[in-house]
C-alpha atoms as a PDB file:
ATOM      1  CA  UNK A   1       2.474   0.569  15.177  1.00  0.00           C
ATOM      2  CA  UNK A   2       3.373   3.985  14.406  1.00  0.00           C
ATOM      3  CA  UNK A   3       5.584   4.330  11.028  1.00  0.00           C
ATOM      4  CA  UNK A   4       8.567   6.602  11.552  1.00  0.00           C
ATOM      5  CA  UNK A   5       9.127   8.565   7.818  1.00  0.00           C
ATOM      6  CA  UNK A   6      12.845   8.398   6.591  1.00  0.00           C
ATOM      7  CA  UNK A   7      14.427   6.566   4.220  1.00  0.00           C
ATOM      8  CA  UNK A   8      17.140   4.924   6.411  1.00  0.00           C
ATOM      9  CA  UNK A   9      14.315   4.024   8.476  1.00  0.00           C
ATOM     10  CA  UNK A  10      12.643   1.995   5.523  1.00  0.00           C
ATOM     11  CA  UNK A  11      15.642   0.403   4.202  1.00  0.00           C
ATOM     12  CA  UNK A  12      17.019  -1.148   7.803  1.00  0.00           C
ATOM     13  CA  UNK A  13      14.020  -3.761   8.793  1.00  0.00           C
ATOM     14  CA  UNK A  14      14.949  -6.071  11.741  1.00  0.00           C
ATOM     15  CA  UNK A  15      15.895  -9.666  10.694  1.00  0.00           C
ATOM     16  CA  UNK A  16      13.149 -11.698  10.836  1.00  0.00           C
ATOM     17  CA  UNK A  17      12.012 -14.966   9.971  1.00  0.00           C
ATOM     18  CA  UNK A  18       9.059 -15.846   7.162  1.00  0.00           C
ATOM     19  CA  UNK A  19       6.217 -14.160   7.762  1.00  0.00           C
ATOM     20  CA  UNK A  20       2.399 -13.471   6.365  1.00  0.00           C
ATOM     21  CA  UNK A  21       3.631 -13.201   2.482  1.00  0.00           C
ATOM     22  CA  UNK A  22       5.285 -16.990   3.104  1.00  0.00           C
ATOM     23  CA  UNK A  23       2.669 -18.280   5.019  1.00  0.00           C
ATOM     24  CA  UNK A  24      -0.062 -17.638   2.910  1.00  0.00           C
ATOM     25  CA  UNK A  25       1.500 -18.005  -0.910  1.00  0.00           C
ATOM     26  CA  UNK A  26       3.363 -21.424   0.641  1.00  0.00           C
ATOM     27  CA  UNK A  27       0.252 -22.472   1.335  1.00  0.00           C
ATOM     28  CA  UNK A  28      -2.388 -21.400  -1.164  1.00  0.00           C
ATOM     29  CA  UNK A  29      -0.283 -20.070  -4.152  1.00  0.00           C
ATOM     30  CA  UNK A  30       1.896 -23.482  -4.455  1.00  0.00           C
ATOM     31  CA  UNK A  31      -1.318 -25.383  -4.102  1.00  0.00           C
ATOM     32  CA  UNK A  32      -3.936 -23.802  -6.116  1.00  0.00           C
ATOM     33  CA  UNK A  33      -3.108 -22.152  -9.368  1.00  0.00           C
ATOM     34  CA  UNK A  34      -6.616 -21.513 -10.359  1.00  0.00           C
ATOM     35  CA  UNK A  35      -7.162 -19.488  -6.467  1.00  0.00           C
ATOM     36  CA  UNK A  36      -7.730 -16.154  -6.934  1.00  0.00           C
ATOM     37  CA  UNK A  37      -5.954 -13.689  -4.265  1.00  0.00           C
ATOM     38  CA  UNK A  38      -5.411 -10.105  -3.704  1.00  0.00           C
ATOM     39  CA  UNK A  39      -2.517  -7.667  -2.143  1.00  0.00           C
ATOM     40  CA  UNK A  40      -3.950  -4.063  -1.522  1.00  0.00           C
ATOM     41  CA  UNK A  41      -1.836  -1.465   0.073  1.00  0.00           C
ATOM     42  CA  UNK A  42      -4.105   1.164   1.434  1.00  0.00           C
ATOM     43  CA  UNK A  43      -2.848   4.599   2.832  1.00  0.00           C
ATOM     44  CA  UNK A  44      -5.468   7.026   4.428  1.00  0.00           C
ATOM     45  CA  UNK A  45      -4.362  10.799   4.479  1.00  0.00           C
ATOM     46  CA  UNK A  46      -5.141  13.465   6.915  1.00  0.00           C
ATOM     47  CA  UNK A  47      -5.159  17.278   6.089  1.00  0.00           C
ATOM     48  CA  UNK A  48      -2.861  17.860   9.108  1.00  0.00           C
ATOM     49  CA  UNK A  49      -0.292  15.475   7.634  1.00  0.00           C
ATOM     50  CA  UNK A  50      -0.680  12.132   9.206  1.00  0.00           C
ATOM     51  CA  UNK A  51      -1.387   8.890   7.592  1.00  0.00           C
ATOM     52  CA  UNK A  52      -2.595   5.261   8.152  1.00  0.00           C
ATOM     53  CA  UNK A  53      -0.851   2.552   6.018  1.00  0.00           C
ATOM     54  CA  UNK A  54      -2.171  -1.042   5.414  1.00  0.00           C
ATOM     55  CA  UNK A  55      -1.763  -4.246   3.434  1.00  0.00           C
ATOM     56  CA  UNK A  56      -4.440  -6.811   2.979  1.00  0.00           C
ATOM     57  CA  UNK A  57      -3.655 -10.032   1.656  1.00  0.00           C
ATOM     58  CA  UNK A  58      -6.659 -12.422   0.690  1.00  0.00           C
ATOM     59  CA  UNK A  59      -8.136 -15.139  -0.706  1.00  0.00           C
ATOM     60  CA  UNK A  60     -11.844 -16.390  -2.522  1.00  0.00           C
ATOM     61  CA  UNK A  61     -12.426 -19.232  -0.598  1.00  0.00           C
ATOM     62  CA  UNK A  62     -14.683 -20.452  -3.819  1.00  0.00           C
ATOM     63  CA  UNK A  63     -11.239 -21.551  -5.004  1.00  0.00           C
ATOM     64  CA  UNK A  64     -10.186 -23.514  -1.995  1.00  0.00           C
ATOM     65  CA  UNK A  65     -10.948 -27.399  -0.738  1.00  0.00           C
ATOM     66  CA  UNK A  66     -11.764 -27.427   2.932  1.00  0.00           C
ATOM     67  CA  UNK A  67      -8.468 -28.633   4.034  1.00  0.00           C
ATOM     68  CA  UNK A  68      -6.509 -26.100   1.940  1.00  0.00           C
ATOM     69  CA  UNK A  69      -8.338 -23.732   4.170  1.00  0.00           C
ATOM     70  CA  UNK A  70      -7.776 -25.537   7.407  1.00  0.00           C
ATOM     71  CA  UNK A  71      -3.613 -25.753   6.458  1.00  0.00           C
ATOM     72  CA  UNK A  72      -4.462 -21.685   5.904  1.00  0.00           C
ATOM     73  CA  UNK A  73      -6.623 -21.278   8.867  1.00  0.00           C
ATOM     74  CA  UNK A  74      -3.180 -22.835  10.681  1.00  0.00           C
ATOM     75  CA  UNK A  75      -0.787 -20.379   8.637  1.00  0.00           C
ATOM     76  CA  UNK A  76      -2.905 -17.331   9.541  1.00  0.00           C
ATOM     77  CA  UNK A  77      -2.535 -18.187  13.467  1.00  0.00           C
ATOM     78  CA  UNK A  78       1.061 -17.810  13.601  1.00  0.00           C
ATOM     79  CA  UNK A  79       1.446 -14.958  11.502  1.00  0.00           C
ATOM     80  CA  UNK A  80      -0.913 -12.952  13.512  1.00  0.00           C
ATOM     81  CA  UNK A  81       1.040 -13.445  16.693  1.00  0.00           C
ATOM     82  CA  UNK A  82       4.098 -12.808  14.474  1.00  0.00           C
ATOM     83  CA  UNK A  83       2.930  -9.630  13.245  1.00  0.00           C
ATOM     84  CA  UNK A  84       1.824  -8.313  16.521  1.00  0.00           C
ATOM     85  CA  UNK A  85       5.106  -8.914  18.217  1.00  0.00           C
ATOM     86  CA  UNK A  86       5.920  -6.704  15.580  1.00  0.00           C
ATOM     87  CA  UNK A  87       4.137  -4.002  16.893  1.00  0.00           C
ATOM     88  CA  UNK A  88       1.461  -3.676  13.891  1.00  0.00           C
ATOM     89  CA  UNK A  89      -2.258  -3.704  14.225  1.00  0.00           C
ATOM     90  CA  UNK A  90      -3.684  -6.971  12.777  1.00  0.00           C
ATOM     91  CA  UNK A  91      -6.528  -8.382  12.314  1.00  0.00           C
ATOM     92  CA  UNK A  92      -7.948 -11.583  11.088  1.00  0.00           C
ATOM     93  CA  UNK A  93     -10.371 -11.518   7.703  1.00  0.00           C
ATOM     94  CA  UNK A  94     -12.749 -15.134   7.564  1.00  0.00           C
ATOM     95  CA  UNK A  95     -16.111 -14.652   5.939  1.00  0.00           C
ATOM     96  CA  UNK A  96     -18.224 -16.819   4.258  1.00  0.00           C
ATOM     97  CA  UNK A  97     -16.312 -15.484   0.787  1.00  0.00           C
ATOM     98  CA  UNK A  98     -12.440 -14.572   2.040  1.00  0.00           C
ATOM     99  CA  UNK A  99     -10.001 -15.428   3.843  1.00  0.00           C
ATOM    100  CA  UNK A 100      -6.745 -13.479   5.173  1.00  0.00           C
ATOM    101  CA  UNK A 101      -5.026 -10.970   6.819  1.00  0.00           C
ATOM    102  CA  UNK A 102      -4.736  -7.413   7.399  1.00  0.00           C
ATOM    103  CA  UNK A 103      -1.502  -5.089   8.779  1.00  0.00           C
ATOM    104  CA  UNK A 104      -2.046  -1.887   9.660  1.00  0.00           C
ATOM    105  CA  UNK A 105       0.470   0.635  10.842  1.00  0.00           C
ATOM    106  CA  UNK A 106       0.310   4.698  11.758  1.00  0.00           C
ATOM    107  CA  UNK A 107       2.703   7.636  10.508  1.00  0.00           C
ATOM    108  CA  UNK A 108       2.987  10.901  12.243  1.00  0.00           C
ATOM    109  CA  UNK A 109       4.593  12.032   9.495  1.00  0.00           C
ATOM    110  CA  UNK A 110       3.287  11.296   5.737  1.00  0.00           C
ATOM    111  CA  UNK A 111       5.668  12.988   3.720  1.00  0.00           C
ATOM    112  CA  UNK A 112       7.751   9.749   2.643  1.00  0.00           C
ATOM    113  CA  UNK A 113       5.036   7.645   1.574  1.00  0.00           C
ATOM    114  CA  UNK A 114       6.916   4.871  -0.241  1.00  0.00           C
ATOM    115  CA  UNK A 115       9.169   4.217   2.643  1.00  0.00           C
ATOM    116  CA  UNK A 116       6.571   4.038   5.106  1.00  0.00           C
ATOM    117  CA  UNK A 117       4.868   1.156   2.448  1.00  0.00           C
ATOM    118  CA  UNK A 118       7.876  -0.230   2.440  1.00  0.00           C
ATOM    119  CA  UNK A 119       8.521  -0.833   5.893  1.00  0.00           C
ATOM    120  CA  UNK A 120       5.578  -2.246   6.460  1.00  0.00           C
ATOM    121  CA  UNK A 121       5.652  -4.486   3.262  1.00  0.00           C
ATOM    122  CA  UNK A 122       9.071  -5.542   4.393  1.00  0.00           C
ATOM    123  CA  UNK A 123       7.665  -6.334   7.764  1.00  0.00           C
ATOM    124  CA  UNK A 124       5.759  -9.499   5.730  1.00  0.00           C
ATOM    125  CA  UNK A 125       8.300 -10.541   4.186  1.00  0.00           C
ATOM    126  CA  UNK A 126      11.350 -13.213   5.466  1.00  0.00           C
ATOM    127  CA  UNK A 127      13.697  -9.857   4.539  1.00  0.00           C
ATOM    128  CA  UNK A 128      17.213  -9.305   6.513  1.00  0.00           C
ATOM    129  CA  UNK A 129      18.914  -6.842   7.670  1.00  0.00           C
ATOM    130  CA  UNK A 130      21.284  -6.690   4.432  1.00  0.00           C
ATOM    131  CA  UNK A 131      18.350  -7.062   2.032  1.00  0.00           C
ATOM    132  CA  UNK A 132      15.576  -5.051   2.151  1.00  0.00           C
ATOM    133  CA  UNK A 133      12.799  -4.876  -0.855  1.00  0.00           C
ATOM    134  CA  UNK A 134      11.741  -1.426  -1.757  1.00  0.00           C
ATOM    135  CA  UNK A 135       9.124  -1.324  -4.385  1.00  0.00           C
ATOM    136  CA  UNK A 136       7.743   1.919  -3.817  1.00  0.00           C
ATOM    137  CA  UNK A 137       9.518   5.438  -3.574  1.00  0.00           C
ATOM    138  CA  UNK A 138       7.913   8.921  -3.875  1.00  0.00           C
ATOM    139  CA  UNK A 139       6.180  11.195  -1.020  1.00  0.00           C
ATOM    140  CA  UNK A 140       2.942  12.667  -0.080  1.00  0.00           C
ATOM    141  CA  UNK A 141       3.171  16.805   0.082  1.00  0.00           C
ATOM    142  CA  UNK A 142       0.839  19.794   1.594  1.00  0.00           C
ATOM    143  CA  UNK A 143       0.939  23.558   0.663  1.00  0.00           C
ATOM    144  CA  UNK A 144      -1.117  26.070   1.705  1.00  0.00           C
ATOM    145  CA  UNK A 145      -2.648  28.588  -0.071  1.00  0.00           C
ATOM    146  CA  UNK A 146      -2.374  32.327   0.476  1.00  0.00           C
ATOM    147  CA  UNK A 147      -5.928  32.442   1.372  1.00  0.00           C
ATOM    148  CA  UNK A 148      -6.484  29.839   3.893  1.00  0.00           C
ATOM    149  CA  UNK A 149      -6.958  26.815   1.471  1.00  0.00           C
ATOM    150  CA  UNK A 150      -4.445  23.560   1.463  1.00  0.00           C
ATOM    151  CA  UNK A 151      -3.586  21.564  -1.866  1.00  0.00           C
ATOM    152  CA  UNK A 152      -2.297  17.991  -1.352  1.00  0.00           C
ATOM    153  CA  UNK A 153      -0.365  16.077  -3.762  1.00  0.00           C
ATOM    154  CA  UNK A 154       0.549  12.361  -3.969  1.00  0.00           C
ATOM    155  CA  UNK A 155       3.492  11.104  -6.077  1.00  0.00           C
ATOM    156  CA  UNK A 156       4.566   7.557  -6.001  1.00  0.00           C
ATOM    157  CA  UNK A 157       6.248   5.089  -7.754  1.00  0.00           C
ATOM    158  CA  UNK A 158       5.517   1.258  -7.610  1.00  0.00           C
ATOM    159  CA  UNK A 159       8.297  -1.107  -9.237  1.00  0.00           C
ATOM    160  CA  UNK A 160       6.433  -4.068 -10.331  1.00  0.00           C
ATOM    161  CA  UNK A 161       9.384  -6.449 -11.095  1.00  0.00           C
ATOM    162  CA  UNK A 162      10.522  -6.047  -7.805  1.00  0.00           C
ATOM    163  CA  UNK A 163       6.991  -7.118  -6.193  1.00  0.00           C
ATOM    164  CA  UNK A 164       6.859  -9.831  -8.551  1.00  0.00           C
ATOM    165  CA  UNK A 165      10.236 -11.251  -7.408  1.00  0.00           C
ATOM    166  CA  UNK A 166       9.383 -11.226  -3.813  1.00  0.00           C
ATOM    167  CA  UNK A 167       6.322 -12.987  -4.557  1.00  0.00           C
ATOM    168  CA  UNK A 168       8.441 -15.677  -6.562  1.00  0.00           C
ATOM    169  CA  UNK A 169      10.546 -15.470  -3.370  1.00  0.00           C
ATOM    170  CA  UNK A 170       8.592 -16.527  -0.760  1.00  0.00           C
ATOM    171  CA  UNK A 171       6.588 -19.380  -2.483  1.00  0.00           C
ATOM    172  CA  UNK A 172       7.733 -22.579  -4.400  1.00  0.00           C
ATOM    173  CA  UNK A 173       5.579 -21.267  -7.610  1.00  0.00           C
ATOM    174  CA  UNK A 174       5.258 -23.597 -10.142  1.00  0.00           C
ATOM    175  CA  UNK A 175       7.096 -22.392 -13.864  1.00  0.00           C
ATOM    176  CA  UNK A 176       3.816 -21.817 -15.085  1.00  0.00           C
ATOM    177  CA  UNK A 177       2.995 -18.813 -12.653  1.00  0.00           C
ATOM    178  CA  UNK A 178       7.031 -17.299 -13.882  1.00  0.00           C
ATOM    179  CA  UNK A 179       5.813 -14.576 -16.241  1.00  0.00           C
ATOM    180  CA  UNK A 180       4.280 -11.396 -15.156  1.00  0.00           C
ATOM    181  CA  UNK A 181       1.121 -12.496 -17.134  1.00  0.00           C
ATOM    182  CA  UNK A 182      -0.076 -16.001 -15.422  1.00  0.00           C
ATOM    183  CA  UNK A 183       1.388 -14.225 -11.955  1.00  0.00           C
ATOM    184  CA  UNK A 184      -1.526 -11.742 -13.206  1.00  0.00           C
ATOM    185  CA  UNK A 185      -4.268 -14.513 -13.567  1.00  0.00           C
ATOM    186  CA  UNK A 186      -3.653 -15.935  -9.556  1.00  0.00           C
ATOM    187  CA  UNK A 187      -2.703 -11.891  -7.720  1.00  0.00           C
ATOM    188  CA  UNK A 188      -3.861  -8.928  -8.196  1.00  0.00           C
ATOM    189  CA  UNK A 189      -2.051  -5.855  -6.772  1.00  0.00           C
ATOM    190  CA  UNK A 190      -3.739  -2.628  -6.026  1.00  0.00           C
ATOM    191  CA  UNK A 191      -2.791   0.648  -4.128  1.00  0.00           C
ATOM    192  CA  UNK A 192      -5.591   2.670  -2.818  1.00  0.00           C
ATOM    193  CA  UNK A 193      -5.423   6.222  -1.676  1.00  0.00           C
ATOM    194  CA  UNK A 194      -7.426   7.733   0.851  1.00  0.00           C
ATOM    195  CA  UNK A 195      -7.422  11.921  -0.208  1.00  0.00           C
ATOM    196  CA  UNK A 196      -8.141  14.958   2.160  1.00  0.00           C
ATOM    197  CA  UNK A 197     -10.566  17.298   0.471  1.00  0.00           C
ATOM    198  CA  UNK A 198     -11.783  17.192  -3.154  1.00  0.00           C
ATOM    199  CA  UNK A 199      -9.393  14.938  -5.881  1.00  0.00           C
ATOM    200  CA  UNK A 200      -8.416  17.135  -8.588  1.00  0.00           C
ATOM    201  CA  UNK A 201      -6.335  15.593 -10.678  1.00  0.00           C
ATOM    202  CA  UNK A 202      -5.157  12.212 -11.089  1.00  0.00           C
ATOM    203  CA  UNK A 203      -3.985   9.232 -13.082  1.00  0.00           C
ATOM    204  CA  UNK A 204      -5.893   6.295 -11.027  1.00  0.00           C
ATOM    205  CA  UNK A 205      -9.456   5.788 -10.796  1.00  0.00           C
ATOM    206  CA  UNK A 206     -11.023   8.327  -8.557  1.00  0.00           C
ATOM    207  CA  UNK A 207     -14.590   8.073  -6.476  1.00  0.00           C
ATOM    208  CA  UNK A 208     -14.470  10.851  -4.277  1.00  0.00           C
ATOM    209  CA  UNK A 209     -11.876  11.392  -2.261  1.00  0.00           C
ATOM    210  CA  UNK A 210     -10.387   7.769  -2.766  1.00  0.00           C
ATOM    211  CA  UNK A 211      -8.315   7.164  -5.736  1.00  0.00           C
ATOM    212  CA  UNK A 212      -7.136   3.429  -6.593  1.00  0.00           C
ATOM    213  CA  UNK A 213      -4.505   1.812  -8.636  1.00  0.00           C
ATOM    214  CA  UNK A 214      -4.054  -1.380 -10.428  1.00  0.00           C
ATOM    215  CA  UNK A 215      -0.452  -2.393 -10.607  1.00  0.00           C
ATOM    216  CA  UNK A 216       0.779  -4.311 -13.451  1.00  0.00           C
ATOM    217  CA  UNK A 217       3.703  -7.038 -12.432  1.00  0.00           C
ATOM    218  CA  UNK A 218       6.236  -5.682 -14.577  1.00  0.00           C
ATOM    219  CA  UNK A 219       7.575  -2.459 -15.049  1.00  0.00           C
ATOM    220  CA  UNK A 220       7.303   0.892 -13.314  1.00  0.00           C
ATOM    221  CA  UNK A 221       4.623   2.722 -12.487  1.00  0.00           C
ATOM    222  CA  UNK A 222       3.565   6.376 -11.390  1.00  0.00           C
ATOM    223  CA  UNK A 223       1.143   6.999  -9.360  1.00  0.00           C
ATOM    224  CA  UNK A 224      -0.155  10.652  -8.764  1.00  0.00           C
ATOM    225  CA  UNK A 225      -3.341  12.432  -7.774  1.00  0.00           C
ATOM    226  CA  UNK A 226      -3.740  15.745  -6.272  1.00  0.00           C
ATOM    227  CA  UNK A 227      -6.612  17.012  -3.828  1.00  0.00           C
ATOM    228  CA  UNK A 228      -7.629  20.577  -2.244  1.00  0.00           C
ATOM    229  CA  UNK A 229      -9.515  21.707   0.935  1.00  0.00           C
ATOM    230  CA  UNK A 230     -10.756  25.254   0.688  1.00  0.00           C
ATOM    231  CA  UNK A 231      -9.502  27.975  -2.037  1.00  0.00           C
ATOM    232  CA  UNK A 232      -5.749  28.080  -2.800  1.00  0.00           C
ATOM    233  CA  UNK A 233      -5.332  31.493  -4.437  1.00  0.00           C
ATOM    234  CA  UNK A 234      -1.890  32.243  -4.840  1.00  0.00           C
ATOM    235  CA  UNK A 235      -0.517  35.812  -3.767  1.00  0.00           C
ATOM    236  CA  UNK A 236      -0.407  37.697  -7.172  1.00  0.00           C
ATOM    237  CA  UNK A 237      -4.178  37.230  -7.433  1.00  0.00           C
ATOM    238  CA  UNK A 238      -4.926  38.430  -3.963  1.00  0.00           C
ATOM    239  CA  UNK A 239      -2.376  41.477  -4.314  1.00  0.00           C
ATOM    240  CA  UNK A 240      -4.667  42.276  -7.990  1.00  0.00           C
ATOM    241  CA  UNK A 241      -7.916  42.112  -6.178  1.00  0.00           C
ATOM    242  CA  UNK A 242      -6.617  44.540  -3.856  1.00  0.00           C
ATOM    243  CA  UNK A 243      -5.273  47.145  -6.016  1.00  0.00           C
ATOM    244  CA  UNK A 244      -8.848  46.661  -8.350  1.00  0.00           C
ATOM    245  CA  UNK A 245     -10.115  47.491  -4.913  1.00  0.00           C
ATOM    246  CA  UNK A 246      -8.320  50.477  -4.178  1.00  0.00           C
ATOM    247  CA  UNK A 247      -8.480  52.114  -8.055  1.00  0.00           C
ATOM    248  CA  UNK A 248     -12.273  52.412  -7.598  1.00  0.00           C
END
């Protein structure tokens, strides 16, 4: 599915019915407290200002009894067709040590990031038209240098209240998974960015060109990280090299 950027765009899903979120927390969050699951919203950049978004939701399957994962198994069936009528990518995750799903959509234009996670977090969610969640805001930028080079920055911001309500939301959660720290012993919530060119500064945990972020369930938090291709030397160093140039 291709992501189109805008912020109107992002706040106006269709009405739809439950999706993966409900399928999957209805049927492993209500029943296991002790299962340990993951969210990760993944974008991938590219230096011509394009970007691949995608949410995986899954689960240890140490933590499950065999027909917890056959009442999944059944869950993740329907939400695949679901999510393809939808017009996202999907693809089913079963191996010997997980179980889930992934959603994966395309934007041909990158520069609002958090709507385009937004849509497609919205797009697992039983959301109306009236009632959209948007947890993340903020926007993923290119310049280029004088010289040839490009510097890319990343600047998000990731509301973890509101992801912990939706997650309350969609599941019957027993009182003991209320507060943002048991919610924090059964999910964990990450954002992973995929960089073009060499990370240069940021506030996540970088390894190469990837950058990743843990999000607490409470609060707000920023997310930045900035990356270059090439040399990015502004014009007032250029224009000194060539008067140094002509003086001698």
């Amino acid at each position: 599915m291709t992501i189109k950027s805008g912020a109107s765009t992002a706040m106006t899903p269709r009405r739809r019915k439950p999706r993966v979120l409900t399928l999957l927390l209805g049927c492993c969050l209500a029943l296991l407290l002790s299962a340990c699951s993951s969210l990760t919203f993944q974008s991938t950049f590219d230096k011509e200002g394009t970007a691949r978004h995608q949410a995986t939701f899954v689960f240890d399957r140490a933590n499950l009894l065999p027909q917890d994962i056959s009442r999944i198994e059944r869950g993740l069936n329907g939400a695949i067709t679901r999510a393809t009528n939808d017009g996202f990518d999907v693809q089913r995750i079963s191996t010997s040590s997980e179980i889930g799903l992934r959603v994966t959509g395309s934007s041909m234009d990158a520069l609002d990031t958090g709507a385009a996670l937004n849509i497609l977090f919205n797009t697992l969610l039983p959301t109306s038209d009236d009632a959209p969640v948007a947890p993340f805001s903020g926007t993923f930028s290119r310049e280029s240098g004088a010289v040839g080079g490009s510097r890319f920055e990343l600047s998000l911001n990731a509301d973890g209240d509101v992801l912990a309500e939706a997650i309350r939301g969609i599941s019957p959660l027993s009182p003991q998974l209320q507060s943002a720290e048991s919610m924090a012993g059964v999910i964990s919530i990450r954002v992973i960015a995929i960089l073009p060119g060499t990370v240069r500064s940021t506030n996540g945990q970088a390894a190469g060109n990837r950058v990743t972020w843990l999000l607490p369930l409470s609060g707000s938090s920023e997310l930045s990280a900035v990356s270059t291709i090439g040399q990015s030397t502004p014009w007032p160093a250029v224009i000194g090299v060539v008067v140094l140039a002509a003086m001698l």
